[in-house]
Protein backbone atom coordinates (compact mmCIF):
# COMPACT_ATOMS: atom_id res chain seq x y z
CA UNK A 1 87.28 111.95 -117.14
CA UNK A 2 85.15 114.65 -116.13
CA UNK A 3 84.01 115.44 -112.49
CA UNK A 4 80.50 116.91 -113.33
CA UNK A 5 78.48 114.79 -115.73
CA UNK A 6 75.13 116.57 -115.30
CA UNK A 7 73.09 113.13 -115.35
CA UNK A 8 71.97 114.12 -111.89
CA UNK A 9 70.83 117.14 -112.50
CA UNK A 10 67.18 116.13 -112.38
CA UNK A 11 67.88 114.49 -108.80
CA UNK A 12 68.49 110.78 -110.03
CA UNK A 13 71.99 109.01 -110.07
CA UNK A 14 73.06 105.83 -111.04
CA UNK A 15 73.56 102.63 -108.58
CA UNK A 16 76.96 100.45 -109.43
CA UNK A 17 75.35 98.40 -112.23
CA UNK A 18 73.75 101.13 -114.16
CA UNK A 19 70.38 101.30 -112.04
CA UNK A 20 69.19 104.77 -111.71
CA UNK A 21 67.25 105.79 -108.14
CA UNK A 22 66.34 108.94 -106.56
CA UNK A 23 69.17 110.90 -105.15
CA UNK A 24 66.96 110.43 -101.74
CA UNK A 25 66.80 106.71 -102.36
CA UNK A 26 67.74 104.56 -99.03
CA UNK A 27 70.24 102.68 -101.14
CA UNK A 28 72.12 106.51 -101.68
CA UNK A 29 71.25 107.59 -98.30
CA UNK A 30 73.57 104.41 -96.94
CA UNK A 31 76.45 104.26 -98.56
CA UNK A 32 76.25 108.17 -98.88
CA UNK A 33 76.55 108.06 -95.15
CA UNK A 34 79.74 105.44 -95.28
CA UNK A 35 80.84 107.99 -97.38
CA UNK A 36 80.65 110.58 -95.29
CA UNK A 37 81.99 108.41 -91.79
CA UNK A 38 84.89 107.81 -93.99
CA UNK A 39 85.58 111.67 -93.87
CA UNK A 40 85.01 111.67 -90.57
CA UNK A 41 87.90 109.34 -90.14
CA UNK A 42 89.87 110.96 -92.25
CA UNK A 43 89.67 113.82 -89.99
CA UNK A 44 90.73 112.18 -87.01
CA UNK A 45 93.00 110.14 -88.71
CA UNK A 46 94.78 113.87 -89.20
CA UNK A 47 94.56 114.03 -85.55
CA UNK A 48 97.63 113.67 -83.19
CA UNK A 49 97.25 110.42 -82.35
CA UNK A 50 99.87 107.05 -82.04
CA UNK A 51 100.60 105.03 -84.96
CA UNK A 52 98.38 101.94 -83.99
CA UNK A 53 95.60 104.18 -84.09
CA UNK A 54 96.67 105.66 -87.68
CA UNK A 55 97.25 102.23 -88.79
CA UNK A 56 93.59 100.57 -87.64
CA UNK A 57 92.17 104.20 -88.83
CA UNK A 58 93.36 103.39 -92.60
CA UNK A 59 92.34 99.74 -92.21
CA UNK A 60 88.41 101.09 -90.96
CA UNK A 61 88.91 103.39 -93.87
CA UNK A 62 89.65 100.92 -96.43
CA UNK A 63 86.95 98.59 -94.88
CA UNK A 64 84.26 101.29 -95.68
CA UNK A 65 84.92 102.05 -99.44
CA UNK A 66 84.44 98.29 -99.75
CA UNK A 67 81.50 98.46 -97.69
CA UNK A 68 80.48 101.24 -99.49
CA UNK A 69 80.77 99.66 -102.81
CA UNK A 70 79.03 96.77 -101.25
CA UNK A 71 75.68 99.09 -100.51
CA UNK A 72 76.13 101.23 -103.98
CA UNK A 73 74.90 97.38 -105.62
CA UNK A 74 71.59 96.22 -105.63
CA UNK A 75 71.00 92.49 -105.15
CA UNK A 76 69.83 91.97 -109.22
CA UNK A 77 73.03 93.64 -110.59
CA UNK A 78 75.46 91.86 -108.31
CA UNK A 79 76.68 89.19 -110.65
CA UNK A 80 77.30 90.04 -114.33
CA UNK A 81 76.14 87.86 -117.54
CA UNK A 82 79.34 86.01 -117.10
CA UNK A 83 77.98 84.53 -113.97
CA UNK A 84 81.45 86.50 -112.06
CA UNK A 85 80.55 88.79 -109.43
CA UNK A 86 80.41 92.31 -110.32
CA UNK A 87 82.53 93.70 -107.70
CA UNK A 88 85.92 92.34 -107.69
CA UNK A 89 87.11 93.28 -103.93
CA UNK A 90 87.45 91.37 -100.46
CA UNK A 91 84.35 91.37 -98.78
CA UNK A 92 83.32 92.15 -94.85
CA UNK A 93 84.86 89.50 -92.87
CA UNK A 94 84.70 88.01 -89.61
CA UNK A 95 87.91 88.98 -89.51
CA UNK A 96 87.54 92.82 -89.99
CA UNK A 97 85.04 92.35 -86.95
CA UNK A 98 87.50 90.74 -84.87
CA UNK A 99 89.84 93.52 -85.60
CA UNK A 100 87.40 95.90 -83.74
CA UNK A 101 86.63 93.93 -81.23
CA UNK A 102 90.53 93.06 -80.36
CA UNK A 103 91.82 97.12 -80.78
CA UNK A 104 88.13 97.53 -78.20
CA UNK A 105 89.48 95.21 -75.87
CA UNK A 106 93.11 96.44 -75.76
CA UNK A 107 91.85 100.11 -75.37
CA UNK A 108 89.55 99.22 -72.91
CA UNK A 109 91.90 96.95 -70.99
CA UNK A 110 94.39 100.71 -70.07
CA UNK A 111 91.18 102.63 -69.32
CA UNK A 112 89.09 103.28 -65.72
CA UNK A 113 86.14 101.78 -65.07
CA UNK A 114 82.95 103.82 -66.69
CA UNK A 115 80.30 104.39 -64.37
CA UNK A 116 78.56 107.63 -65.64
CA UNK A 117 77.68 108.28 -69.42
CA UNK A 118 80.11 110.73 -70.52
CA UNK A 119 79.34 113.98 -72.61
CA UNK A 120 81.29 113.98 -75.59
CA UNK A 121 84.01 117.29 -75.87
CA UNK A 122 87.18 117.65 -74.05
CA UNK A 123 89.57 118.24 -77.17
CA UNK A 124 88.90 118.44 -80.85
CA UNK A 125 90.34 114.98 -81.10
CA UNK A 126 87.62 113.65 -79.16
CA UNK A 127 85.15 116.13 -80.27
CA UNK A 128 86.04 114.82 -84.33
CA UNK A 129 85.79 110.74 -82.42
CA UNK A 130 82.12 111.36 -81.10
CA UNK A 131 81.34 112.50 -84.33
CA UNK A 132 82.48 109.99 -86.37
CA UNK A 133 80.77 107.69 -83.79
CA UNK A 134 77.65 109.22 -84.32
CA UNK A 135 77.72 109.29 -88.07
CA UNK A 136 78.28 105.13 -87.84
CA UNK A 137 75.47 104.74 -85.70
CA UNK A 138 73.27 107.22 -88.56
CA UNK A 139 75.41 104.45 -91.27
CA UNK A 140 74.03 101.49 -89.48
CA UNK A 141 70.23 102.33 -89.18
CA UNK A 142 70.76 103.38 -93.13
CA UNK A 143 72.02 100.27 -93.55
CA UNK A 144 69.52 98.30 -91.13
CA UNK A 145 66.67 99.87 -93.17
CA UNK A 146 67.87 99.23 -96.46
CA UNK A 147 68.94 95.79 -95.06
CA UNK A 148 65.01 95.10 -94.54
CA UNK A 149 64.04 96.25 -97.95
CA UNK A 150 66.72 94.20 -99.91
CA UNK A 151 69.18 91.83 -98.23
CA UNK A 152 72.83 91.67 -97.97
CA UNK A 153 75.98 90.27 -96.45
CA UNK A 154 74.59 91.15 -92.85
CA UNK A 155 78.57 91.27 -91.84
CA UNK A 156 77.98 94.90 -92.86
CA UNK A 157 75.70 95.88 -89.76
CA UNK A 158 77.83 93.61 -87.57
CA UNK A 159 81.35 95.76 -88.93
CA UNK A 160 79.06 99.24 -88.36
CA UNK A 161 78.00 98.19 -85.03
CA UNK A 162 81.25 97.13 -83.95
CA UNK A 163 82.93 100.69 -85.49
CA UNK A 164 80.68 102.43 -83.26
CA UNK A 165 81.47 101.02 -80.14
CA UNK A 166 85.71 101.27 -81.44
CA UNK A 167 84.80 104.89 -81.64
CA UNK A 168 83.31 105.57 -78.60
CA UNK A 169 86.21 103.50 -76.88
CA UNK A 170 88.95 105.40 -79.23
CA UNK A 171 87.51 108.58 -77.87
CA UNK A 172 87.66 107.69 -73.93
CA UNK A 173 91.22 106.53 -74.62
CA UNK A 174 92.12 109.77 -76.89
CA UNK A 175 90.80 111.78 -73.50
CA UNK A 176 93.13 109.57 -71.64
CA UNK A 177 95.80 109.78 -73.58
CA UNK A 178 95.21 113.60 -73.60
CA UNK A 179 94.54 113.41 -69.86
CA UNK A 180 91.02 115.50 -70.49
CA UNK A 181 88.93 114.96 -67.33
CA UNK A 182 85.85 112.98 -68.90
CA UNK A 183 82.46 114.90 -67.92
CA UNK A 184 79.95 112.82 -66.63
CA UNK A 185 76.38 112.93 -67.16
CA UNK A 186 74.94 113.12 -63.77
CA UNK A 187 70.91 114.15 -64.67
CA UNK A 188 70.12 117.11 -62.69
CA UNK A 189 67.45 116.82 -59.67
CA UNK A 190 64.60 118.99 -59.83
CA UNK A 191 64.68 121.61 -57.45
């Protein structure tokens, strides 16, 4: 198979299905966006980090190429002639969201209290978790508008939301673990 196929030269590509959209599309712009958190993960994933954290990182990262699959097909081309569904992987469960919320709650349960906002930096490791944590939150208003245009499973925004707030605890504990002095965001006074 080739890599280039130059059927987007002309700034359209095709949806899972066959549909063909603008490259600019809010459909692309979504699970583009997974896409690109997925990197993200894989970068910190690469990071020196404990093997629970490696483990749950591949999970999140398996989680989002279905996810990702999920938001590459349009509601009219998710069930074939046949009357089978087109895509043929595990969906978003309650249980991927419970996942989050238990690793959150573990994390959280070794960490001080937070009383300040914190400004992200420290170490690269927590430099690469902010970012990832900012690219979910740019995922989930993707998916949020595309969600009011044509829905889907809303487990999806539920999973994002819930991956942001993993990453923002996964960086507070990686600046633990580290034992990187958090900065907190005092607002200056006027003088």
């Amino acid at each position: 198979m080739k890599i280039y196929t130059k059927t987007g030269d002309k700034g359209k590509t095709s949806l899972f299905g066959g549909t063909r959209v603008p490259k600019h599309h809010i459909r692309i712009d979504s699970y583009g966006t997974v896409d690109e958190l997925n990197s993200w993960i894989g970068l910190l994933r690469d990071q020196k980090t404990d093997q629970n954290t490696k483990r749950v990182l591949i999970r999140i990262q398996d989680r989002l190429f279905t996810l990702g699959a999920i938001l590459a097909t349009p509601p009219e081309k998710e069930i074939l002639k046949s009357g089978k569904p087109r895509l043929n992987i595990p969906k978003i469960t309650e249980k991927d969201i419970i996942l989050l919320e238990n690793e959150i709650d573990q994390m959280n349960g070794s960490l001080p209290a937070m009383t300040h906002f914190v400004l992200p930096g420290g170490h690269q490791s927590v430099s690469y978790c902010h970012i990832a944590r900012t690219v979910c939150r740019r995922a989930e208003r993707c998916a949020s508008h595309l969600f009011e245009n044509e829905p889907f499973d809303e487990k999806i925004i539920q999973y994002l939301n819930r991956l942001s707030d993993y990453l923002f605890v996964l960086a507070r504990k990686l600046s633990y673990d580290l034992q990187i002095d958090e900065v907190k965001w005092i607002p200056e006074k006027e003088s």
